[in-house]
C-alpha atoms as a PDB file:
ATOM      1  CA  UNK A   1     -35.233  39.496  20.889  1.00  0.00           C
ATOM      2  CA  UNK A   2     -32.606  41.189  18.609  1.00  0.00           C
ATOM      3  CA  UNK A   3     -30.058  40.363  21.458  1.00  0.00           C
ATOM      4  CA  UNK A   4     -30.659  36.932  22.032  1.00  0.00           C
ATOM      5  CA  UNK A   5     -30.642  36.292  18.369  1.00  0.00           C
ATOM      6  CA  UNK A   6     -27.292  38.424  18.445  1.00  0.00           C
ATOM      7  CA  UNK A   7     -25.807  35.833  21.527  1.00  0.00           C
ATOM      8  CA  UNK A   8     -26.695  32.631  19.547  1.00  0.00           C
ATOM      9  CA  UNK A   9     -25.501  33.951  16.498  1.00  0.00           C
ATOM     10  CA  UNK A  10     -21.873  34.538  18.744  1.00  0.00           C
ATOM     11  CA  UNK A  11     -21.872  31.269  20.014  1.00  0.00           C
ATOM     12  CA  UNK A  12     -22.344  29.769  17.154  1.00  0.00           C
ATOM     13  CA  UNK A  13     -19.717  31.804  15.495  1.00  0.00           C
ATOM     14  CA  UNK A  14     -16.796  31.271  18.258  1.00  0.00           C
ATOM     15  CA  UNK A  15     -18.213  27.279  18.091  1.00  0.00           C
ATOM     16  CA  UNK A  16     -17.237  27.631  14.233  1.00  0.00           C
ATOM     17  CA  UNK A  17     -14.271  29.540  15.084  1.00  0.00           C
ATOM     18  CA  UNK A  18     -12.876  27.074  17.218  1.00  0.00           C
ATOM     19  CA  UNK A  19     -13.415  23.690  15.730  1.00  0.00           C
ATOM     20  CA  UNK A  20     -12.914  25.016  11.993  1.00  0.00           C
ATOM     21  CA  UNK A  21      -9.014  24.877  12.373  1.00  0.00           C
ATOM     22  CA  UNK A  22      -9.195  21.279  13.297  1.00  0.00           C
ATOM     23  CA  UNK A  23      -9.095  19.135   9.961  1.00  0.00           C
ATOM     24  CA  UNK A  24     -12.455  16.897  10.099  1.00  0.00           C
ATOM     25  CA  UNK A  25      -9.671  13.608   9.256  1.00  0.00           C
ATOM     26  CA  UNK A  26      -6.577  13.006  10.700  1.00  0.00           C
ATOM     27  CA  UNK A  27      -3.622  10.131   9.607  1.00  0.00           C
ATOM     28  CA  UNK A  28      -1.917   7.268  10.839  1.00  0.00           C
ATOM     29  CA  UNK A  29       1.830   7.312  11.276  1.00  0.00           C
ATOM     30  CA  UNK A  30       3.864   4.042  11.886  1.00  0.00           C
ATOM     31  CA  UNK A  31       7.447   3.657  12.034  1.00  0.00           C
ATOM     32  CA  UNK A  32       9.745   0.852  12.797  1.00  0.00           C
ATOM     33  CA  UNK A  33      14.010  -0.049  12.440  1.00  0.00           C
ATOM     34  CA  UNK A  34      13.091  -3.732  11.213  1.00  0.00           C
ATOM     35  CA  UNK A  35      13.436  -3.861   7.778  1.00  0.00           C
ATOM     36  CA  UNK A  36      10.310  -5.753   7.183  1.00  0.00           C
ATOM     37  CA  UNK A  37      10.009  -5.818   3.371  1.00  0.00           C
ATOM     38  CA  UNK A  38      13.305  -7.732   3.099  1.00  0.00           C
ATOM     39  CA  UNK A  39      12.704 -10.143   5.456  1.00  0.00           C
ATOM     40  CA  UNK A  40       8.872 -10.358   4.443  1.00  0.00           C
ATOM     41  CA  UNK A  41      10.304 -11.669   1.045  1.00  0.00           C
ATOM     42  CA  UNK A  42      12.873 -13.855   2.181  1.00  0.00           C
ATOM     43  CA  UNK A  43       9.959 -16.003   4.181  1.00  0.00           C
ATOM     44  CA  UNK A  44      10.192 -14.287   7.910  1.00  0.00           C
ATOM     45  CA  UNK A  45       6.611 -14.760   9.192  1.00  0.00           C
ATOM     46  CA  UNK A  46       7.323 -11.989  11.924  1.00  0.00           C
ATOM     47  CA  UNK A  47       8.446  -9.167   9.728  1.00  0.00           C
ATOM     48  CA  UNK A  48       5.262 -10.176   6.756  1.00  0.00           C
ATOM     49  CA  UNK A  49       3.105 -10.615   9.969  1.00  0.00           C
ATOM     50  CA  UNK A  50       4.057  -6.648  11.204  1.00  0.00           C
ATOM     51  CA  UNK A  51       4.350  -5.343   7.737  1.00  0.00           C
ATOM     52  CA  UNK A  52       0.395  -6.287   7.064  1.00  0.00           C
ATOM     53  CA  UNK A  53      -0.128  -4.576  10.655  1.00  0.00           C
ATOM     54  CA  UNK A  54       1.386  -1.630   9.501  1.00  0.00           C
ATOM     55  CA  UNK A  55      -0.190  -1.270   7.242  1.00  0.00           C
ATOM     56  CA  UNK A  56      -3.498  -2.188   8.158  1.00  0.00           C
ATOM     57  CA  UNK A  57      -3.125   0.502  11.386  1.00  0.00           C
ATOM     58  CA  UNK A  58      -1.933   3.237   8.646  1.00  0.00           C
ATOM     59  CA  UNK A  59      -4.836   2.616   6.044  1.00  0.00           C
ATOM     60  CA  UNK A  60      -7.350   2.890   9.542  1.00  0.00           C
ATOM     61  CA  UNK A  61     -10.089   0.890   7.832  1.00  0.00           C
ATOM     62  CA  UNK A  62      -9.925   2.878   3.947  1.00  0.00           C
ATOM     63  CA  UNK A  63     -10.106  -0.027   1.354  1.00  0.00           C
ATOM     64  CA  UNK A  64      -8.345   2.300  -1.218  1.00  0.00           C
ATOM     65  CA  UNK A  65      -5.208   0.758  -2.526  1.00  0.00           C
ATOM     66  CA  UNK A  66      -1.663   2.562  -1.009  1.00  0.00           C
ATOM     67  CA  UNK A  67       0.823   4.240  -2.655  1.00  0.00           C
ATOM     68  CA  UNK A  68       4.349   2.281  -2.255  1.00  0.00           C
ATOM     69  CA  UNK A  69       8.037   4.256  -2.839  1.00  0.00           C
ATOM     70  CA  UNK A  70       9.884   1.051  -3.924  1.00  0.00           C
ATOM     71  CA  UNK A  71      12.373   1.162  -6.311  1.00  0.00           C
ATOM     72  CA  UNK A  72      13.138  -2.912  -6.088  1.00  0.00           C
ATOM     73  CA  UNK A  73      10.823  -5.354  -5.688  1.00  0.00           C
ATOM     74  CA  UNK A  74      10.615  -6.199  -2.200  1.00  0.00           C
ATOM     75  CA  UNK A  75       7.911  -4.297  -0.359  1.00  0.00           C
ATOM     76  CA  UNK A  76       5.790  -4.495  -3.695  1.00  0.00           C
ATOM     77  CA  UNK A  77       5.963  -8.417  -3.808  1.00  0.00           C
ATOM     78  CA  UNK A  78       5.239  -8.456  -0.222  1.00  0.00           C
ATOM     79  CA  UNK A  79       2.096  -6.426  -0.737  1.00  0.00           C
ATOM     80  CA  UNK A  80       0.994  -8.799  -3.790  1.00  0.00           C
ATOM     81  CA  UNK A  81       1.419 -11.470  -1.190  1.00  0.00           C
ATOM     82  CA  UNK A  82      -0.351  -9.942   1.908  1.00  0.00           C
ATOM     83  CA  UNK A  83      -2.966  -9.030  -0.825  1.00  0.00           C
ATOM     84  CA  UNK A  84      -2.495  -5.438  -0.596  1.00  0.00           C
ATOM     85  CA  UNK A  85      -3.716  -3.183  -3.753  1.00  0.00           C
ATOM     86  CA  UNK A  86      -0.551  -0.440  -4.533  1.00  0.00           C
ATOM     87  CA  UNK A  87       0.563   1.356  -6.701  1.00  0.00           C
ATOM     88  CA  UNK A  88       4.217   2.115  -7.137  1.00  0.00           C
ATOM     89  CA  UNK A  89       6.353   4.497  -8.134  1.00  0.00           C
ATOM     90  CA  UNK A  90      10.237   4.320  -8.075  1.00  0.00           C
ATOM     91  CA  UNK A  91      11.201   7.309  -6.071  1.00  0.00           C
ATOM     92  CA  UNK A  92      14.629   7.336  -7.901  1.00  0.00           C
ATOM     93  CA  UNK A  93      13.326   8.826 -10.334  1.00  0.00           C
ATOM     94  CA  UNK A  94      12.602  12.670  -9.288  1.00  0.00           C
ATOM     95  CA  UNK A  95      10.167  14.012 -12.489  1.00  0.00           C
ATOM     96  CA  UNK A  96       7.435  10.678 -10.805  1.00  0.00           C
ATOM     97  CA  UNK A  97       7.767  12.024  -7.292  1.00  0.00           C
ATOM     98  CA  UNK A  98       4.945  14.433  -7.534  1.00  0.00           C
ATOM     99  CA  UNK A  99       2.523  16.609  -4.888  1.00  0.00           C
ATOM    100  CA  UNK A 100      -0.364  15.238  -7.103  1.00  0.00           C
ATOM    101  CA  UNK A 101       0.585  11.943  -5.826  1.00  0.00           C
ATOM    102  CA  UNK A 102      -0.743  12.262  -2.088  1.00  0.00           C
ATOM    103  CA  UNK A 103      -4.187  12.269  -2.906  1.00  0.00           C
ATOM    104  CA  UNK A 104      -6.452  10.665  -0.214  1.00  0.00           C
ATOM    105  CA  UNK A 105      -9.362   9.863  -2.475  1.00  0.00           C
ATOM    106  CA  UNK A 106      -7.022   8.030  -4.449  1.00  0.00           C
ATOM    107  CA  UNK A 107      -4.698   5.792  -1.767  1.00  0.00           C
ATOM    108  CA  UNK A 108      -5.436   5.046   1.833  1.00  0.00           C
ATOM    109  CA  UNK A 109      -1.711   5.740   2.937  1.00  0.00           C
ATOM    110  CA  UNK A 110       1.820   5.839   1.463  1.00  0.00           C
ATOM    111  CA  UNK A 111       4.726   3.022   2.203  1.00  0.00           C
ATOM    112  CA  UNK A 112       8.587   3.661   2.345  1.00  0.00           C
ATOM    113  CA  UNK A 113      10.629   1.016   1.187  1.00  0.00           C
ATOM    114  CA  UNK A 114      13.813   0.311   3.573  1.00  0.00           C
ATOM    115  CA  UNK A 115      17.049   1.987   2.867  1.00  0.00           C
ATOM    116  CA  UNK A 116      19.431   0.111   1.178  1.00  0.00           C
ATOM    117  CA  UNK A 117      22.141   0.493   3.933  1.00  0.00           C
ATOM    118  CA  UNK A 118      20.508  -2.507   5.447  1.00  0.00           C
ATOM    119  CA  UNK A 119      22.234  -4.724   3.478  1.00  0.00           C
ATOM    120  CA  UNK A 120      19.739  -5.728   0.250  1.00  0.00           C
ATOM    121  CA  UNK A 121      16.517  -3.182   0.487  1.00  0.00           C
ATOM    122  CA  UNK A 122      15.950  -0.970  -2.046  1.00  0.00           C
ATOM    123  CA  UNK A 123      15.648   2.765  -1.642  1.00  0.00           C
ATOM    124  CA  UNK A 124      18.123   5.391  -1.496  1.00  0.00           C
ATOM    125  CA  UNK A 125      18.679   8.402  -0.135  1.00  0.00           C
ATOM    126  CA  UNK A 126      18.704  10.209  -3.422  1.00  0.00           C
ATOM    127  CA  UNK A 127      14.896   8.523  -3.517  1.00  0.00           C
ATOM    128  CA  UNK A 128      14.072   9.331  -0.003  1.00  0.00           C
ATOM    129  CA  UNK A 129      15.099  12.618  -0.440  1.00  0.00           C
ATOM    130  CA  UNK A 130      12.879  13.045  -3.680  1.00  0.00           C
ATOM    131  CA  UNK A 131       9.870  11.839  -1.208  1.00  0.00           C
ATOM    132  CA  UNK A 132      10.920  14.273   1.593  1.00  0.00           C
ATOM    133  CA  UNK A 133      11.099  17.610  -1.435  1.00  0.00           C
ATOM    134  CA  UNK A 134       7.147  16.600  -1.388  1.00  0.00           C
ATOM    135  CA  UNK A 135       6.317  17.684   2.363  1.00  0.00           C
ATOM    136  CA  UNK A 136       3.809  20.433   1.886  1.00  0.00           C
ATOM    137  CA  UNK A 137       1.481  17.689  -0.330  1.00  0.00           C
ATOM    138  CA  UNK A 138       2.155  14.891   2.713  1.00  0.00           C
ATOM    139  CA  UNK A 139       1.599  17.386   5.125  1.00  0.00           C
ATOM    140  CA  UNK A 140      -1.998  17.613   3.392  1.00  0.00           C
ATOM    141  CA  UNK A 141      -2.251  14.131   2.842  1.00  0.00           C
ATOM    142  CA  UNK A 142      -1.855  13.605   6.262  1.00  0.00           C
ATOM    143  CA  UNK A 143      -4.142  16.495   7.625  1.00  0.00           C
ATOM    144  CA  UNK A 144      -6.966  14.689   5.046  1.00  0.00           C
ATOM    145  CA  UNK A 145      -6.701  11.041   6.851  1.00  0.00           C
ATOM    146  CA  UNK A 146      -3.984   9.842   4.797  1.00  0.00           C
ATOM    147  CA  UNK A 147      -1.597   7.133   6.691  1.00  0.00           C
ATOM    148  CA  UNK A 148       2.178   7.443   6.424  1.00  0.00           C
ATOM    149  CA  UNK A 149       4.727   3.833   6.736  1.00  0.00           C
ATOM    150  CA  UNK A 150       8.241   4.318   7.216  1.00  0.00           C
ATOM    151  CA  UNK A 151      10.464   0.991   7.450  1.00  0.00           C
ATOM    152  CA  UNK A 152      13.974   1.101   8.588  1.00  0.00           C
ATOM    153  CA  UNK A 153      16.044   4.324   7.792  1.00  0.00           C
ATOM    154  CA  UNK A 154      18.994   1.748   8.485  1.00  0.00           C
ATOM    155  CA  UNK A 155      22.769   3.969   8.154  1.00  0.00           C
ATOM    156  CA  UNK A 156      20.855   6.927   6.062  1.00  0.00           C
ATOM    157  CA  UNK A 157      20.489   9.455   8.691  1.00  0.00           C
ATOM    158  CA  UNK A 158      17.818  11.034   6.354  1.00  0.00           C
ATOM    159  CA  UNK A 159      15.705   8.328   5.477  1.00  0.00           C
ATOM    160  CA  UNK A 160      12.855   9.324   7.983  1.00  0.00           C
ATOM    161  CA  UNK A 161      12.623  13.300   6.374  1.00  0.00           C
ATOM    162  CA  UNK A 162       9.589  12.527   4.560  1.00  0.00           C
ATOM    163  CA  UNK A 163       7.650  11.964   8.207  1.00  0.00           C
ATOM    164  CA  UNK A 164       6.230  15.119   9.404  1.00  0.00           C
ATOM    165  CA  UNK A 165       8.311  16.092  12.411  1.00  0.00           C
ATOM    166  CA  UNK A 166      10.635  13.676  11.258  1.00  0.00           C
ATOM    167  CA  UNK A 167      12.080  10.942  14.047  1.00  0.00           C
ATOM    168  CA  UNK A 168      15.188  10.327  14.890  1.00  0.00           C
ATOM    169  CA  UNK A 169      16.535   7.341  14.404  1.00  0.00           C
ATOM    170  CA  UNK A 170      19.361   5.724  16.357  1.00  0.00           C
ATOM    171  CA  UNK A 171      21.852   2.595  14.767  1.00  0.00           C
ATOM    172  CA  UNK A 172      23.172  -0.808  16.261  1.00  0.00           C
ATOM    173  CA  UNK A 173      19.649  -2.719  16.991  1.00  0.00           C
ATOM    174  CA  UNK A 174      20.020  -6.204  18.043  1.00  0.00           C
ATOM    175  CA  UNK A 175      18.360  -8.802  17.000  1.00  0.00           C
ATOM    176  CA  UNK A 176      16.313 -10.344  19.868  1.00  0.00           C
ATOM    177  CA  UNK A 177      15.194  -8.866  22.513  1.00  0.00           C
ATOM    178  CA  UNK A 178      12.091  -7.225  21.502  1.00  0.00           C
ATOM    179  CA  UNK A 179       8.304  -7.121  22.671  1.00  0.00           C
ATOM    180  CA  UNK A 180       4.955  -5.393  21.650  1.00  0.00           C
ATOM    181  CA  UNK A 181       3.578  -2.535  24.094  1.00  0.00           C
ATOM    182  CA  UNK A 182       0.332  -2.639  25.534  1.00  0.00           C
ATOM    183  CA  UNK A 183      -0.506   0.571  22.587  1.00  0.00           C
ATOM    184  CA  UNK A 184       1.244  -2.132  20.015  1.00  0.00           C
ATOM    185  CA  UNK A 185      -1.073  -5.086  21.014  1.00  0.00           C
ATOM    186  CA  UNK A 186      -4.386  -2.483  21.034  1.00  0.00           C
ATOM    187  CA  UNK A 187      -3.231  -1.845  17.735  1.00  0.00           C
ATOM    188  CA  UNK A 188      -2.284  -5.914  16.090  1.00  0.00           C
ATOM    189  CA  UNK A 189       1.391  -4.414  16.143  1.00  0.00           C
ATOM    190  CA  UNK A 190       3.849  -7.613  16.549  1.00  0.00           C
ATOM    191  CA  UNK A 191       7.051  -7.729  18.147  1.00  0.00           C
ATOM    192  CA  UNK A 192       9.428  -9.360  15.427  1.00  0.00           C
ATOM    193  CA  UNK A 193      12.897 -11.080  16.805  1.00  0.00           C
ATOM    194  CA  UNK A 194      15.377 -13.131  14.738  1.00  0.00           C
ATOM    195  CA  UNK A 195      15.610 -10.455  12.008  1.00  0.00           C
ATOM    196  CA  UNK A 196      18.745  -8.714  11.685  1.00  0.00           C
ATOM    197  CA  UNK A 197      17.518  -4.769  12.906  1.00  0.00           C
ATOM    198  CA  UNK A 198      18.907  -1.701  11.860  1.00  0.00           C
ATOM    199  CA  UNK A 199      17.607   0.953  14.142  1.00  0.00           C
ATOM    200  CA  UNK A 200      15.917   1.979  17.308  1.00  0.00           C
ATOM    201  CA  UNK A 201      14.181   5.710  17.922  1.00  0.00           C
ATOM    202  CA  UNK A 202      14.725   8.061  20.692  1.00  0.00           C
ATOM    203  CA  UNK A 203      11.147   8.145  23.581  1.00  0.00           C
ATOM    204  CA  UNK A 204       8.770  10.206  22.234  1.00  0.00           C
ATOM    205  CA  UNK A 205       8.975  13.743  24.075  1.00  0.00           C
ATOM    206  CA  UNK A 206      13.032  13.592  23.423  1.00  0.00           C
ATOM    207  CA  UNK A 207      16.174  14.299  21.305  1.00  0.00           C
ATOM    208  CA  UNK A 208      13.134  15.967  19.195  1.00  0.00           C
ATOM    209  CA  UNK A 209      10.879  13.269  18.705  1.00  0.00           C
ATOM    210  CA  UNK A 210       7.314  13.899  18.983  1.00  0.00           C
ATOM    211  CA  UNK A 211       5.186  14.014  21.961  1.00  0.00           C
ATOM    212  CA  UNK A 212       2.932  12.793  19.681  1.00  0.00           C
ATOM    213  CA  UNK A 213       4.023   9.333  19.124  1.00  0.00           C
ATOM    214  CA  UNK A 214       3.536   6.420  21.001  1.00  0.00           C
ATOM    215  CA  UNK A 215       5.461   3.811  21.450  1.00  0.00           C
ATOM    216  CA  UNK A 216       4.035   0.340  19.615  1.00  0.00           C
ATOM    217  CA  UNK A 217       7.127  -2.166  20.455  1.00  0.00           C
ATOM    218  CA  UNK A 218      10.663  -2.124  22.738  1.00  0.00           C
ATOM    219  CA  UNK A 219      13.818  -3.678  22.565  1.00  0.00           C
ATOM    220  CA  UNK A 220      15.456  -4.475  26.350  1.00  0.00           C
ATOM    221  CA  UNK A 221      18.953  -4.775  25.312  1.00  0.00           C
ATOM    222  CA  UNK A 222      19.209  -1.061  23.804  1.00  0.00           C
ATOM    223  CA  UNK A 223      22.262  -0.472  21.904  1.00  0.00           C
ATOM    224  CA  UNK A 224      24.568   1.536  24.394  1.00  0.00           C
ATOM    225  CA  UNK A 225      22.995   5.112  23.324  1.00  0.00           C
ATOM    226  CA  UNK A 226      19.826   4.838  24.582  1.00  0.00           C
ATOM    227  CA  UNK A 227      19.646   5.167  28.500  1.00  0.00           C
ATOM    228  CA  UNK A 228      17.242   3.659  30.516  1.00  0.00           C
ATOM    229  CA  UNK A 229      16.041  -0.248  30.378  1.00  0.00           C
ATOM    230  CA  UNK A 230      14.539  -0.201  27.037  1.00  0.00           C
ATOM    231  CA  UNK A 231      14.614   1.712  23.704  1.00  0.00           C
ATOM    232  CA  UNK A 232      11.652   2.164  21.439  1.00  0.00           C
ATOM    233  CA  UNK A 233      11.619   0.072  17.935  1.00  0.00           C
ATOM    234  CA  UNK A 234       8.140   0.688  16.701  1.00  0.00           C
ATOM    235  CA  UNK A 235       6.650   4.096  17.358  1.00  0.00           C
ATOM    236  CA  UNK A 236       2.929   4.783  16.009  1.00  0.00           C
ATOM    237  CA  UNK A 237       0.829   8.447  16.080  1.00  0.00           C
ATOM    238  CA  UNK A 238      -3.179   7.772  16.336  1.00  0.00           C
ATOM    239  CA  UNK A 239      -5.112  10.733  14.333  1.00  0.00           C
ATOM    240  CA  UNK A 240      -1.858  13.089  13.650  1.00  0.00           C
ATOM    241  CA  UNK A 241      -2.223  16.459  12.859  1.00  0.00           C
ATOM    242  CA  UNK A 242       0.519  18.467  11.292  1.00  0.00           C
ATOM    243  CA  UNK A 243       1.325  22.147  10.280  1.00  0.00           C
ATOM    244  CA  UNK A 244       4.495  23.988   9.199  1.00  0.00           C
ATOM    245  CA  UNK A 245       6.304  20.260   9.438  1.00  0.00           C
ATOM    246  CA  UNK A 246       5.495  19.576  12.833  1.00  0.00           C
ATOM    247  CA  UNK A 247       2.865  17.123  14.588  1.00  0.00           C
ATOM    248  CA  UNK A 248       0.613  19.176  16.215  1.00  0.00           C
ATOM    249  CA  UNK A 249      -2.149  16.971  17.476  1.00  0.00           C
ATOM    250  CA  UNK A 250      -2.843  12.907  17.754  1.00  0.00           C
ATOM    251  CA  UNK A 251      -4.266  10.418  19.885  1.00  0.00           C
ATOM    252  CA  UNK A 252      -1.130   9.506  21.400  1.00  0.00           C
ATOM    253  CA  UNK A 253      -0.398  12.600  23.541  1.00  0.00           C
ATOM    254  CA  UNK A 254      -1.697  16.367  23.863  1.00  0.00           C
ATOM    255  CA  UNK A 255      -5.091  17.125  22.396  1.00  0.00           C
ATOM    256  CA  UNK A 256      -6.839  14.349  20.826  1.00  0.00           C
ATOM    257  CA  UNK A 257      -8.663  15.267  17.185  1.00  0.00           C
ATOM    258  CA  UNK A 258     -12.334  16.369  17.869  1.00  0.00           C
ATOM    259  CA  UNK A 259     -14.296  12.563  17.705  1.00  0.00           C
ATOM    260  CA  UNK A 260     -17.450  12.910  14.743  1.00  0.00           C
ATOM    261  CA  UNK A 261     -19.465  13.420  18.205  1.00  0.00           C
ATOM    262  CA  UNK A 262     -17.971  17.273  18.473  1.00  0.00           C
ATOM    263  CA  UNK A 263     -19.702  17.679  15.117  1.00  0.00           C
ATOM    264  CA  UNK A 264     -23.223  16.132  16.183  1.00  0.00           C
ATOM    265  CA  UNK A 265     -22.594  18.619  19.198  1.00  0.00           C
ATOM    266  CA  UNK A 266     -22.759  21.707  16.687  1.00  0.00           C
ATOM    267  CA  UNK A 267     -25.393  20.245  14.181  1.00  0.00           C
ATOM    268  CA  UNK A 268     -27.605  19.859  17.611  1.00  0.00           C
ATOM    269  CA  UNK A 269     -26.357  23.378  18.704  1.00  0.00           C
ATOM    270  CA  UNK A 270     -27.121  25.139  15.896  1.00  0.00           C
ATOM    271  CA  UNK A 271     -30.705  23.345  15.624  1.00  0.00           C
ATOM    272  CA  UNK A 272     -31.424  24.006  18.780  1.00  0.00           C
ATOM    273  CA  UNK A 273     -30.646  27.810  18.163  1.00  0.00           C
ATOM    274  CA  UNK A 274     -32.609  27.786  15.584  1.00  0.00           C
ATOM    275  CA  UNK A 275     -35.692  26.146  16.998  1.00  0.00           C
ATOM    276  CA  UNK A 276     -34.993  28.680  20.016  1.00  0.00           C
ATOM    277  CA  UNK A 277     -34.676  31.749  17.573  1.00  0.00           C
ATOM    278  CA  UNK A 278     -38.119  30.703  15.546  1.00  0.00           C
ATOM    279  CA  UNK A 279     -39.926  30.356  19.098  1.00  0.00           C
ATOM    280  CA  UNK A 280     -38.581  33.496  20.243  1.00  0.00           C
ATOM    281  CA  UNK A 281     -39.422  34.799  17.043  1.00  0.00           C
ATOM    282  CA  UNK A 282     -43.555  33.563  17.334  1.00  0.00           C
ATOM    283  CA  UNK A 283     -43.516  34.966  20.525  1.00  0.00           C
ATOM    284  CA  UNK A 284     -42.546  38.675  19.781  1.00  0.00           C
END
């Protein structure tokens, strides 16, 4: 009897062992090279109409407001238009960017304003930088269910430093020549053409980018970097996990995170040992 309690008592512990390391909550990241919060307030119904997906697939369902990085106006009008709670805070300014910012029970995800090398967004890479000193709260943020939204990093070859794992973004997009993936339509991710584009991403599994990701929406005309017969615009990660700065788990690729089922699985395991123990027990 002492054994079997012993064995149960095991299982239960290498059960615990193994899914404890797994956070319960995982994020949502979305990036994209359209510069959506310009064009969102200059009247383009493709770039507001992505923007509110991007945000939509990054908040997964929370109804808690988001924290925006803005320090114009655009992406903060186009929120008040799209009817998106925020608060801001201009990442210029270093003493505001804070780890006590990324709180999840306070915003749903954070949004990245567009570099200014697009030609009339906002942020800088002084700013962006400020957001990227932060990565051991983000990490956190993310790990808690937190979703991250990066716009386009444009000429600033740092912009994207804030993302865990950060991406790699590549210059020259076009225009036109864009459509949404199968994973971007699952998702309400638009393609958006007409809008001057500032940057395209390397495939995910490449040049350093994250198995992780997935790619949401494609450009077929490339920009002469990127091989092959079409280079990614829109990359999402489903449920990312991250430690030490890299992506270590998401729905895109690898391991998924553990669905709430896994944890039904233990509650029932460790009732079941339990009603097995007291039996065993009333037998002895």
């Amino acid at each position: 009897m002492r054994i079997l309690k012993f064995v149960g008592l095991a299982t239960v512990s290498a059960f615990l062992m193994a899914t404890a390391v797994v956070p319960a909550r995982a994020g949502n990241i979305a990036l994209t090279g359209h510069d959506d919060d310009f064009h969102c307030d200059f009247g383009s119904s493709g770039g507001c109409t992505q923007l509110a997906a991007l945000v939509s697939f990054a908040r997964s369902g929370s109804t808690l407001p988001v924290l925006t990085f803005d320090s114009g106006t655009e992406l903060t009008g186009d929120l008040t238009t799209l009817g998106v709670s925020f608060v801001n805070v201009n990442p210029n300014t270093a003493a505001s960017v804070t780890a006590s910012l990324f709180d999840n029970t306070k915003y749903s995800a954070f949004i990245v304003a567009s570099d200014s090398s697009c030609g009339g967004c906002d942020n800088s890479p002084a700013g962006e930088a400020n957001i990227a000193a932060q990565s051991a709260a983000i990490e956190a943020f993310l790990n808690a269910g937190g979703g991250v939204v990066g716009l386009a990093g444009a000429n600033s070859s740092g912009y994207y430093s804030f993302v865990p794992q950060a991406a790699t973004s590549v210059g020259g997009a076009p225009s036109t020549g864009y459509s949404a993936t199968s994973v971007g339509t699952s998702f309400g991710i638009n393609a958006v053409n007409g809008d001057p584009t500032h940057n395209l991403f390397w495939d995910p599994g490449t040049h350093g980018e994250s198995a992780f990701y997935q790619v949401a929406e494609v450009n077929s005309f490339g920009n002469g970097t990127i091989p092959g017969p079409t280079a990614a615009a829109t990359l999402i990660c489903v449920a990312c996990t991250t430690s030490g700065g890299v992506i270590t788990g998401g729905g895109g690729g690898g391991s998924p995170v553990p669905e709430p089922s896994t944890y039904a699985l233990l509650a029932a395991g460790l009732l079941g040992l339990g009603v097995f123990s007291k039996r065993r027990f009333k037998r002895s």
